[in-house]
C-alpha atoms as a PDB file:
ATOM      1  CA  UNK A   1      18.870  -5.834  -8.149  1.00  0.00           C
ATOM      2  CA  UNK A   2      15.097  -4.520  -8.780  1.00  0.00           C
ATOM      3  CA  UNK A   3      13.988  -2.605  -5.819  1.00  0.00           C
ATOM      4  CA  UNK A   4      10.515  -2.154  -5.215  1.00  0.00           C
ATOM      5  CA  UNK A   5       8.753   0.557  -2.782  1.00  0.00           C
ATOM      6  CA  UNK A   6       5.208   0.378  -1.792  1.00  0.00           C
ATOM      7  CA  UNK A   7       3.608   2.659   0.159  1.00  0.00           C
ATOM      8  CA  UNK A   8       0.120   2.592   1.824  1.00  0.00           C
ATOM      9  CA  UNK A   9      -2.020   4.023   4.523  1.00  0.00           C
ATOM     10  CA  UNK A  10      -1.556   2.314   7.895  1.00  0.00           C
ATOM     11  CA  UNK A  11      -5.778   1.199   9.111  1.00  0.00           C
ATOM     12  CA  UNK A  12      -5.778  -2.451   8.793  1.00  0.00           C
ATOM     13  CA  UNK A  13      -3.757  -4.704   6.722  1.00  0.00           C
ATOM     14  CA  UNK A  14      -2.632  -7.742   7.995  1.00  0.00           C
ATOM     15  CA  UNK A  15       0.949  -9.151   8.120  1.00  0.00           C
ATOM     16  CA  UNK A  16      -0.733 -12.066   5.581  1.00  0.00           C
ATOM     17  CA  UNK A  17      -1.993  -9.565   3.261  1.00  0.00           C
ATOM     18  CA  UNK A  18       1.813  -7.697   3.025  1.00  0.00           C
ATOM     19  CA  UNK A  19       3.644 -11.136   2.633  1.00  0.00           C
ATOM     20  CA  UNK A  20       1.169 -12.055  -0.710  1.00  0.00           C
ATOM     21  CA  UNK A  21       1.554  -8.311  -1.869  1.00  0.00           C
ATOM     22  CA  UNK A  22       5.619  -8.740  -1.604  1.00  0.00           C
ATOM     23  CA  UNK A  23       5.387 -12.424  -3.042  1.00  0.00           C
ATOM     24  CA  UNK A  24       3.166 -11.415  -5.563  1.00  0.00           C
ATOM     25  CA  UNK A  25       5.185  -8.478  -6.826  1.00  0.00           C
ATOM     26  CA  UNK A  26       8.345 -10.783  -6.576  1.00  0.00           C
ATOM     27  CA  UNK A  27       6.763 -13.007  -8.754  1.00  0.00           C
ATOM     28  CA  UNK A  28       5.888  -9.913 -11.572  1.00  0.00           C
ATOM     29  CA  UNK A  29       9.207  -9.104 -11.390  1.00  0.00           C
ATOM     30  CA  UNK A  30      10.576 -12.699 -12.197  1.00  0.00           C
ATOM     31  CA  UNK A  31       8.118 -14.114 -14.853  1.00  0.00           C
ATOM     32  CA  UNK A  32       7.864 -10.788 -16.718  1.00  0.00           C
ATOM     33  CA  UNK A  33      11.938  -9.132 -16.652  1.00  0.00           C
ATOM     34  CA  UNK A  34      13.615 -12.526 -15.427  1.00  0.00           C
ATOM     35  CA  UNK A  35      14.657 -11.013 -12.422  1.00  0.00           C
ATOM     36  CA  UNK A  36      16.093 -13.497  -9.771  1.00  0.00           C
ATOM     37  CA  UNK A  37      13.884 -13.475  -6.528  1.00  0.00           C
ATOM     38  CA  UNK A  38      17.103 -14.027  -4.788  1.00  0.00           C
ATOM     39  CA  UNK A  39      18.104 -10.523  -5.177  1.00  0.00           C
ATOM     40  CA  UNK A  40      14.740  -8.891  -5.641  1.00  0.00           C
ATOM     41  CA  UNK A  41      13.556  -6.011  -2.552  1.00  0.00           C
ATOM     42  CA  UNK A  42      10.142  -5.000  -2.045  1.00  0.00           C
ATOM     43  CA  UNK A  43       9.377  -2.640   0.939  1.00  0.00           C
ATOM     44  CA  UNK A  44       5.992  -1.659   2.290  1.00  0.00           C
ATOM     45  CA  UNK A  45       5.443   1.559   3.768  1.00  0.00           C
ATOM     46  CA  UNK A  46       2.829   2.388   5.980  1.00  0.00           C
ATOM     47  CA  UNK A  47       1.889   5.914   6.657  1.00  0.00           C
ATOM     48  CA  UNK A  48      -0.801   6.847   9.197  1.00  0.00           C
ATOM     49  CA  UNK A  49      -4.023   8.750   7.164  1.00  0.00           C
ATOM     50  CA  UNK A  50      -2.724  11.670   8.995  1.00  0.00           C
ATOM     51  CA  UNK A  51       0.120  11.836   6.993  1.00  0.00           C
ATOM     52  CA  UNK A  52      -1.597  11.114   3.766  1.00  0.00           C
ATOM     53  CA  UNK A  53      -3.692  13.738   1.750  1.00  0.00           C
ATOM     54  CA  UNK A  54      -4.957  14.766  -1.294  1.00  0.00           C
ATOM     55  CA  UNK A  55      -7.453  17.449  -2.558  1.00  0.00           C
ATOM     56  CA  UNK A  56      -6.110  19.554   0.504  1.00  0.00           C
ATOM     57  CA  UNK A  57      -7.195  17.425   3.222  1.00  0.00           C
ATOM     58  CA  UNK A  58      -5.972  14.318   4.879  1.00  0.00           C
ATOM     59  CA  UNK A  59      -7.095  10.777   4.851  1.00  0.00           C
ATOM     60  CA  UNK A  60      -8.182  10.656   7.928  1.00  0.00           C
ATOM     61  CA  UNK A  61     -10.697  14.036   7.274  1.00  0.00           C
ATOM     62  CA  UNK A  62     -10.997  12.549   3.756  1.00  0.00           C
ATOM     63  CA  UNK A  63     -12.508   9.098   5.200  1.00  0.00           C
ATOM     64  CA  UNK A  64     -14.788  11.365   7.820  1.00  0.00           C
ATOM     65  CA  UNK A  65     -16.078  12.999   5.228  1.00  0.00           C
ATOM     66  CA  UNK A  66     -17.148  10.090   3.805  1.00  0.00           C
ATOM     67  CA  UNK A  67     -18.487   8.220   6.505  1.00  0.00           C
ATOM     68  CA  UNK A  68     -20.344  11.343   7.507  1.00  0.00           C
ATOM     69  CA  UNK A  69     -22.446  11.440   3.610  1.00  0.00           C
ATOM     70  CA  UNK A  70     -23.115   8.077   4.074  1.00  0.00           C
ATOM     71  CA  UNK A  71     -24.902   8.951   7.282  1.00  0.00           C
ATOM     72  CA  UNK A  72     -27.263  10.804   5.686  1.00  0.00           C
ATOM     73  CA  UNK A  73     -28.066   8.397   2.798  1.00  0.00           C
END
């Protein structure tokens, strides 16, 4: 039974978007190991930008950051 985690940031992603992710990495998992769908998990994760960091800061400062630069192009 192939079990399958997936974790993103929560800031936008639509219900549509998770259900062709999970189909699409049902599918993977069939054509390429022969797994049966039937018994295949996938679980998204979503974890607020708060939560999320790398380089010592947080997605959320990370993004600001960004957004900030961009300003001033």
């Amino acid at each position: 039974m192939p079990f399958v985690s997936v974790r993103i940031t929560r800031d936008g992603v639509t219900s549509e978007q998770k259900a062709r992710v999970i189909a699409e990495i049902t599918e993977t998992l069939q054509r390429v190991l022969k797994k049966d769908p039937h018994l295949t998990h996938i679980v998204i994760e979503e974890v607020d930008t708060d939560n999320w960091g790398y380089a010592g800061i947080t997605t959320t400062q990370y993004r600001k950051q960004l957004a900030e630069q961009e300003g001033k192009s």
